[in-house]
C-alpha atoms as a PDB file:
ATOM      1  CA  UNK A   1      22.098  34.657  52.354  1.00  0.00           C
ATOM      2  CA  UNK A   2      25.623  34.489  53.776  1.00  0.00           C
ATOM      3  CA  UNK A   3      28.959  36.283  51.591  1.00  0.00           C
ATOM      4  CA  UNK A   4      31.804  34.331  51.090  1.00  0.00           C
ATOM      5  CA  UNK A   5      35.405  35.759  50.309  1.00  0.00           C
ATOM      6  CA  UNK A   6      38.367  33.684  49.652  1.00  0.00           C
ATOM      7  CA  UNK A   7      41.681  34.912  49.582  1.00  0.00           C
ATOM      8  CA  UNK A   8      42.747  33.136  46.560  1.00  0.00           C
ATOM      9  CA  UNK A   9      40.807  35.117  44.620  1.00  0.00           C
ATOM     10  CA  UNK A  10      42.553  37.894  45.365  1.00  0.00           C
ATOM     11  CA  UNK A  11      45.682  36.417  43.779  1.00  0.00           C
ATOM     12  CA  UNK A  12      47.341  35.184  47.029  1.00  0.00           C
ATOM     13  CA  UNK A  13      48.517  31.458  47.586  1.00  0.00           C
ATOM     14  CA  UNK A  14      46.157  31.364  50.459  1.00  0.00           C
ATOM     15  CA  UNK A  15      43.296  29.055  51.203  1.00  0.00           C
ATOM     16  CA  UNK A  16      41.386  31.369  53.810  1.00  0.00           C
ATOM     17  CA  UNK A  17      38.271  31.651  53.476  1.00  0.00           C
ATOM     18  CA  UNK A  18      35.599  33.489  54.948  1.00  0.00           C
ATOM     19  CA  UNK A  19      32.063  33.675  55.587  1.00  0.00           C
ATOM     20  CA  UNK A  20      29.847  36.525  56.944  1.00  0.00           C
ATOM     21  CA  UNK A  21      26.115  37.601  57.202  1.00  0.00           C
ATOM     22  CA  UNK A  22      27.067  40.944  55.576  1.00  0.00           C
ATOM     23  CA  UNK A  23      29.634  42.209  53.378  1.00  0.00           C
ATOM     24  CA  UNK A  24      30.509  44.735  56.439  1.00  0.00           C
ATOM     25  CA  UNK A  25      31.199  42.091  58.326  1.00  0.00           C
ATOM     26  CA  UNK A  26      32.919  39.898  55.719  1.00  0.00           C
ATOM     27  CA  UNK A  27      35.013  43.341  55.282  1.00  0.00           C
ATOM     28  CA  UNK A  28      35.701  43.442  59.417  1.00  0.00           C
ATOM     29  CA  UNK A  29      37.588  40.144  58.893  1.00  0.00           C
ATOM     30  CA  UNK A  30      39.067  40.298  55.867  1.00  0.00           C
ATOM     31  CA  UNK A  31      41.029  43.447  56.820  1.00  0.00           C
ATOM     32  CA  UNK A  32      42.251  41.544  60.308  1.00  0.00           C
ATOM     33  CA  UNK A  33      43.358  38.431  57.893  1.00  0.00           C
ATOM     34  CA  UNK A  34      45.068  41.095  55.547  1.00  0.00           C
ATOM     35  CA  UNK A  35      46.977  42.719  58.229  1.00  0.00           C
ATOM     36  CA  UNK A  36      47.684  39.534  60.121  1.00  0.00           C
ATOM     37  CA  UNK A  37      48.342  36.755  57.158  1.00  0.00           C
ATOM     38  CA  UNK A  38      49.840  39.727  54.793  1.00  0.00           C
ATOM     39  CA  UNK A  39      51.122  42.706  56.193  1.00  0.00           C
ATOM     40  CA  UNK A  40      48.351  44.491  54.378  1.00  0.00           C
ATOM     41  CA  UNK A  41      48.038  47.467  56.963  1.00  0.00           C
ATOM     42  CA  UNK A  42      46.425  49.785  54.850  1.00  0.00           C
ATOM     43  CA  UNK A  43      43.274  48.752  53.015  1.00  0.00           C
ATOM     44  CA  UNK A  44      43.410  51.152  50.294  1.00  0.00           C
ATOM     45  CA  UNK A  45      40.013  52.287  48.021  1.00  0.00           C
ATOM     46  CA  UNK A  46      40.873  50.170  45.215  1.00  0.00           C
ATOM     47  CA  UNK A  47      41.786  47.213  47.241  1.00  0.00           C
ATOM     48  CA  UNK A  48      38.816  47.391  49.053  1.00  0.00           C
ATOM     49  CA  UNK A  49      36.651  48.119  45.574  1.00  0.00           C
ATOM     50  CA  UNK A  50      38.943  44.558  44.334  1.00  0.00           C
ATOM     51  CA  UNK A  51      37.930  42.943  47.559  1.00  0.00           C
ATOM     52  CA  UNK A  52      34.287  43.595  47.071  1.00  0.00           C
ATOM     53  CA  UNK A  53      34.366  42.493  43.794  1.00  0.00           C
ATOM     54  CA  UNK A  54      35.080  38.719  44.252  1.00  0.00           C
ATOM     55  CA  UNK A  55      32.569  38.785  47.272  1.00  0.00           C
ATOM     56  CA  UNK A  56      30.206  35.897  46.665  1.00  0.00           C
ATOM     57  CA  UNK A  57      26.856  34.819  47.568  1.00  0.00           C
ATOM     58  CA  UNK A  58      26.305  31.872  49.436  1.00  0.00           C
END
């Protein structure tokens, strides 16, 4: 079963989406979009325990 992240859930007006095997690898690429699409450099413990928590199955 595939996990699915999309930004918008996050609170950003941002219709990326993305879909990954594993939530490591859902993780690998939603820190690139952050840091790419919203100067999110730093992927703090609470953003990433946020993050997680609108991780979907597929």
């Amino acid at each position: 079963m595939n996990k699915v992240f999309k930004c918008a859930d996050m609170g950003f007006e941002c219709k990326w989406i993305a879909i990954a095997k594993t939530e490591n690898e859902l993780m690998v690429l939603i820190k690139d979009h952050a840091a790419k699409c919203h100067d999110l450099k730093n992927i703090t413990k609470e953003i990433a325990t946020k993050v997680k928590s609108v991780i979907r199955d597929q």
